[in-house]
Protein backbone atom coordinates (compact mmCIF):
# COMPACT_ATOMS: atom_id res chain seq x y z
CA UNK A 1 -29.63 14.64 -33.20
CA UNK A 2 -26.35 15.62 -35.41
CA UNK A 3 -24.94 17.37 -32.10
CA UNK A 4 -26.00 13.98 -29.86
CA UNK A 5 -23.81 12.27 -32.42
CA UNK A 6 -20.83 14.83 -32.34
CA UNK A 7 -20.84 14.84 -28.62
CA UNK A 8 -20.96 11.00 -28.89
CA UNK A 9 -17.91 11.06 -30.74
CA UNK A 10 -15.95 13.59 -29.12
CA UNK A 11 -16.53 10.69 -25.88
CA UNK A 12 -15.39 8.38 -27.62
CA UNK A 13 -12.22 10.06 -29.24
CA UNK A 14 -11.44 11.07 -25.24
CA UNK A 15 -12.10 7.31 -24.47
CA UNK A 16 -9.14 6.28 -27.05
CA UNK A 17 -6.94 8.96 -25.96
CA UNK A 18 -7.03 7.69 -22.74
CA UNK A 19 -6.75 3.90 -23.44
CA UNK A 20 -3.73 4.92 -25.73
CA UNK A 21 -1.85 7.22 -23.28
CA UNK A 22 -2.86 4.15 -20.46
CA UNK A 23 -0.94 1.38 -22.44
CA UNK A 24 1.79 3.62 -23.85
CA UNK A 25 2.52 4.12 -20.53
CA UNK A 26 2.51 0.40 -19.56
CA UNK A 27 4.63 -0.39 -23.01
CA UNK A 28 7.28 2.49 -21.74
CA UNK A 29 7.86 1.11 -18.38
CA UNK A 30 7.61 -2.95 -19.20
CA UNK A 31 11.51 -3.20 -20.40
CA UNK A 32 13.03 -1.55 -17.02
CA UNK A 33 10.35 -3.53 -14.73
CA UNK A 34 11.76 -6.60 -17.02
CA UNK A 35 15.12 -5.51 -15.49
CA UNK A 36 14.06 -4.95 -12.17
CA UNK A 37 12.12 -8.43 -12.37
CA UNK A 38 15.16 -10.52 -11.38
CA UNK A 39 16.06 -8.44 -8.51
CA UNK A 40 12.31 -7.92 -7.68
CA UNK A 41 12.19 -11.96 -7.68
CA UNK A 42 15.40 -12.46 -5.17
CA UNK A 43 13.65 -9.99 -2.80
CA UNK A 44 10.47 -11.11 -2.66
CA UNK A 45 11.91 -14.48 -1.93
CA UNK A 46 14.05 -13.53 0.62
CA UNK A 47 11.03 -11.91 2.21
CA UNK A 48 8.86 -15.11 2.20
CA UNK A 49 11.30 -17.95 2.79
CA UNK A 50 13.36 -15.60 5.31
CA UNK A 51 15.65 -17.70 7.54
CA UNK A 52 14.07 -21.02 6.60
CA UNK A 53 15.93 -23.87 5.18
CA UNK A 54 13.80 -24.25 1.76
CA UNK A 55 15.11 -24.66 -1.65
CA UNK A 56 13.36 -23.73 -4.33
CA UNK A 57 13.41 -25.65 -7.70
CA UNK A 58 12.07 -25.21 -11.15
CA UNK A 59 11.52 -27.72 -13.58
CA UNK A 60 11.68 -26.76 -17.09
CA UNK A 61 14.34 -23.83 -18.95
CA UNK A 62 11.59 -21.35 -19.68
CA UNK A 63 9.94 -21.30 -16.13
CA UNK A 64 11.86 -18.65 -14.54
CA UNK A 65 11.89 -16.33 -17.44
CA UNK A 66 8.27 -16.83 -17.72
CA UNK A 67 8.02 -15.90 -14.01
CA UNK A 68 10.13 -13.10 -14.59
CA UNK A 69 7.60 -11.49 -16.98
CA UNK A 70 4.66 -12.54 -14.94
CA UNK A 71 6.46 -9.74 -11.98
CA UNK A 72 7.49 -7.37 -14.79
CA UNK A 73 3.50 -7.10 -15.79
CA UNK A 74 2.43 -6.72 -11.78
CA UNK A 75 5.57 -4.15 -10.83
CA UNK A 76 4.41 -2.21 -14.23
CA UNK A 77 1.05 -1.90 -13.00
CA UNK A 78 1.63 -0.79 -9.91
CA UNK A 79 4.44 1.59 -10.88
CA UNK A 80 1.94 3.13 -13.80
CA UNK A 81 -1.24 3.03 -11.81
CA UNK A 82 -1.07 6.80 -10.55
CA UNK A 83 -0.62 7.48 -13.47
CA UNK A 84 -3.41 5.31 -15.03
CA UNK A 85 -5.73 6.57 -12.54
CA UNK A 86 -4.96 10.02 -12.99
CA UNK A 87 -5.85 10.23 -16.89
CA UNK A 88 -9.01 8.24 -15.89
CA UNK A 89 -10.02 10.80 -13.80
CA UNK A 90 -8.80 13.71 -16.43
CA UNK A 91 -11.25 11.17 -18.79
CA UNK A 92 -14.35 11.72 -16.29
CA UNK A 93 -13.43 15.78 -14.83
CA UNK A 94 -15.97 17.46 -17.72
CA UNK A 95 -18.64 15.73 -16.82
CA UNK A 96 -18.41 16.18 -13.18
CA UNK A 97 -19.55 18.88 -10.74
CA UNK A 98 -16.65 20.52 -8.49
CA UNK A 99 -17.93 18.45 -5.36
CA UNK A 100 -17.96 15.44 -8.05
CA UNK A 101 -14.91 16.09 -8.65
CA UNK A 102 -12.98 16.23 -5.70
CA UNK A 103 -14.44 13.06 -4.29
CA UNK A 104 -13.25 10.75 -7.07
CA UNK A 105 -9.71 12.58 -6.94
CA UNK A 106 -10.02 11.70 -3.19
CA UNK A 107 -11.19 7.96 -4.30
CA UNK A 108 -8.30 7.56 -6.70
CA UNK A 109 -5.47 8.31 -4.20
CA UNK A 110 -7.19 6.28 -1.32
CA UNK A 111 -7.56 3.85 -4.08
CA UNK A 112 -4.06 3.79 -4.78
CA UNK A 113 -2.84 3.79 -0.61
CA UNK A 114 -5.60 0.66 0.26
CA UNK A 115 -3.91 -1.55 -2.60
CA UNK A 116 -0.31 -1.06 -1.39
CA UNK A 117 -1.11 -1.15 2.26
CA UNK A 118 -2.98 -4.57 1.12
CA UNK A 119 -0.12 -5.67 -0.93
CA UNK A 120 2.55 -5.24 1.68
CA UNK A 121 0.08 -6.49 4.42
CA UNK A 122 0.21 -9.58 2.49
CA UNK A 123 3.92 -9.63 1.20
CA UNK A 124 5.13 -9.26 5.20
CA UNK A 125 2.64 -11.35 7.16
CA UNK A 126 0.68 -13.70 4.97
CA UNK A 127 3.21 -15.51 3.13
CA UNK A 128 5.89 -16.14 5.19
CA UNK A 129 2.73 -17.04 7.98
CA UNK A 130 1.46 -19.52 5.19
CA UNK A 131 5.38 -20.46 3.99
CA UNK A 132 5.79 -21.47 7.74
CA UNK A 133 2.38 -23.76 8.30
CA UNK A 134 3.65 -25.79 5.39
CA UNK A 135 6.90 -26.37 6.80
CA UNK A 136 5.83 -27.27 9.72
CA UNK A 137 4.93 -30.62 8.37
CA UNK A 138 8.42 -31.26 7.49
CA UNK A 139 10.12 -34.42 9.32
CA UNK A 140 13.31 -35.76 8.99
CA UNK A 141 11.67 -38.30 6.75
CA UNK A 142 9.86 -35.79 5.01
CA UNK A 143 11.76 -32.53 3.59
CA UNK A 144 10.21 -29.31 2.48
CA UNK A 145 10.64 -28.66 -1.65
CA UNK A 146 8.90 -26.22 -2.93
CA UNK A 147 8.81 -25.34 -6.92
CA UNK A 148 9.41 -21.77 -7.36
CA UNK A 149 6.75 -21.18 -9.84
CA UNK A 150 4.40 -22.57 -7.30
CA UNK A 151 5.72 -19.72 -4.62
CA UNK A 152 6.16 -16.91 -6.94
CA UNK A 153 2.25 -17.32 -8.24
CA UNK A 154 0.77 -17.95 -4.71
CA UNK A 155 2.63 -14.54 -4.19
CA UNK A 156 1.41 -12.63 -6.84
CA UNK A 157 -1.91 -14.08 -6.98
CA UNK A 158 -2.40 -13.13 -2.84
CA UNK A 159 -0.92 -9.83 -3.45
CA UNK A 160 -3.61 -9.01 -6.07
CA UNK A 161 -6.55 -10.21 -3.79
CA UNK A 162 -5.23 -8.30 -0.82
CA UNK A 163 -4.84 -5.11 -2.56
CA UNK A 164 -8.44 -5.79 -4.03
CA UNK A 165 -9.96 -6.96 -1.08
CA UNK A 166 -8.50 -4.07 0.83
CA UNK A 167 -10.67 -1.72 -1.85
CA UNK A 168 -13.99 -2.93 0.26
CA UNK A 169 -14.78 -0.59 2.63
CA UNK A 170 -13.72 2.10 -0.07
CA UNK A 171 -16.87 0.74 -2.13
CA UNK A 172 -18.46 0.59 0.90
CA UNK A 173 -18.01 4.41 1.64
CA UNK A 174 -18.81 5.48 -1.69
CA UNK A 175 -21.86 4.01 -2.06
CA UNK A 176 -23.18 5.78 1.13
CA UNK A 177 -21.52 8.85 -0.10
CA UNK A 178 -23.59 8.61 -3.42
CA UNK A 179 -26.70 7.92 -2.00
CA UNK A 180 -27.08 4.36 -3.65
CA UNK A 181 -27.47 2.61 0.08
CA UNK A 182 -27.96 4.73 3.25
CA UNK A 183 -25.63 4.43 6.55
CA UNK A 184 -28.59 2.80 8.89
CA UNK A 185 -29.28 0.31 6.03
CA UNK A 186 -25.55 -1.00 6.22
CA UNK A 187 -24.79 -0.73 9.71
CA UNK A 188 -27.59 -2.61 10.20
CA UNK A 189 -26.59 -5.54 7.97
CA UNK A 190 -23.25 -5.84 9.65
CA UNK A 191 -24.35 -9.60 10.78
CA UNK A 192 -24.14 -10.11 6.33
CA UNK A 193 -21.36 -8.21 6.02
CA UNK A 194 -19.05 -9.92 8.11
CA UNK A 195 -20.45 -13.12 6.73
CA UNK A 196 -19.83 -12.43 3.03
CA UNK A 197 -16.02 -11.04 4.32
CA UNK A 198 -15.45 -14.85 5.91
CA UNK A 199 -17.00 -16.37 2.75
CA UNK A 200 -14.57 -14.22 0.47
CA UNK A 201 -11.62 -14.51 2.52
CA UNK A 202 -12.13 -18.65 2.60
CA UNK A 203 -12.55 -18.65 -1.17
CA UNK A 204 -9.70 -16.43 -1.97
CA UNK A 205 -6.90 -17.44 0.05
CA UNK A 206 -5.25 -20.99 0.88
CA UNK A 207 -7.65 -23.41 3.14
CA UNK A 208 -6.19 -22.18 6.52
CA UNK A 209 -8.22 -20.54 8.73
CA UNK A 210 -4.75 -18.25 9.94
CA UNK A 211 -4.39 -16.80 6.28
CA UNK A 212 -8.43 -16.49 6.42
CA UNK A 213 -8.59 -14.71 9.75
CA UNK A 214 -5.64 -12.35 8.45
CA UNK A 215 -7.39 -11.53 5.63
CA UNK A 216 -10.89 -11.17 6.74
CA UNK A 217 -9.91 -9.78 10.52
CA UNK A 218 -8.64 -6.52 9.05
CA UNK A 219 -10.65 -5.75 6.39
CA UNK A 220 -13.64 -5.34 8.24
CA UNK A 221 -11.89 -3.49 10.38
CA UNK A 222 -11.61 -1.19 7.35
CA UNK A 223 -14.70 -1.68 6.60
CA UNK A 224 -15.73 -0.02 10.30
CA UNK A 225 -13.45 2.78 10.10
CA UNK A 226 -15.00 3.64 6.27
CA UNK A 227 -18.78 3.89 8.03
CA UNK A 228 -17.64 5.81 10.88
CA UNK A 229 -16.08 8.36 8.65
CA UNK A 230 -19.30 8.03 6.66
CA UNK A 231 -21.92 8.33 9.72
CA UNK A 232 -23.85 11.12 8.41
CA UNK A 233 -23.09 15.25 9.90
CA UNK A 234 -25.49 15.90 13.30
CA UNK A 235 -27.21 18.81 12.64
């Protein structure tokens, strides 16, 4: 019993190591992502609007600084989240076999290459695809206005969903992998699975079917390409 307890709280002393190295880490890089944030901001913009006509406005002093943080928090994240990753998988090495072992280090980096590839996806299609629809209701009568805090969050809010959506067929491989659900059992409920794809993509992005289609269109496509690479060894 006394060395259940010890072992208990030699976890749990790893556990807070870990969560204290993780936000250290965050705390270190927030004041040069606060730097970057303005520059980060004009970019992203630039990307989005592109050659478009569209002025952006904000409507009270504090909104752009407030915006400002809201990037520095995202572009900290994903500048520490190798990082983050890698201590959580220092956090979880003892108590994992070698084979163990190298899978999750495998997880972590395809982790880490799914979100990005899902975040860029979405910063150079989506929003300057969705930007575009809602100018095209512009007249002469009728001019196109946007408030920049509305832009900036629809940004970083898609962004996020992209690069988490884009984690699904990742989840999808490792729980064939781990033997929770079997290959046949999946590829046969493809039929649900692209279902519950259309019903997540309508939720999470704006009521278009265009921003729907490019969300949903490629990630089963990922989803595919995670049980093929999964179909089990012929003996």
């Amino acid at each position: 019993m006394q060395e259940q307890d010890e072992s208990l709280i030699l976890h749990l002393e790893a556990l807070r190591t870990m969560l204290i190295k993780c936000f250290v880490a965050l705390g270190v890089g927030l004041l040069p992502m606060f730097l970057a944030a303005p520059y980060g901001m004009n970019g992203l913009i630039k990307i989005i609007i592109g050659n478009n006509n569209v002025s952006l406005n904000y409507f009270s002093p504090m909104e752009v600084f407030i915006l400002q943080i809201k990037i520095a928090v995202v572009l900290d994240l994903l500048i520490c989240f190798p990082y983050i990753a890698r201590q959580i998988w220092k956090f979880l090495l003892p108590a994992l076999y070698d084979n163990e072992r190298r899978f999750i280090k495998s997880i972590v980096f395809a982790s880490s290459g799914l979100f990005i590839i899902g975040v860029l996806f979405c910063i150079f299609f989506i929003l300057p695809l969705i930007i575009n629809f809602g100018i095209s209701f512009a007249t002469p009568d009728i001019k196109a206005v946007f408030g920049i805090s509305n832009i900036i969050g629809l940004a970083l809010m898609l962004s996020v969903i992209f690069g988490l959506m884009f984690q699904f067929p990742l989840i999808t491989r490792s729980l064939i992998r781990s033997g929770i659900v079997s290959y046949r059992s999946v590829t046969g409920k493809r039929p649900h699975v692209i279902v519950g794809i259309l019903l997540l993509a309508a939720l999470l992005t704006p009521p278009d079917i265009v921003s729907q289609l490019m969300l949903a269109v490629p990630t089963y496509a990922l989803f595919e390409t995670s049980l093929f690479f999964s179909r089990p060894k012929q003996k």
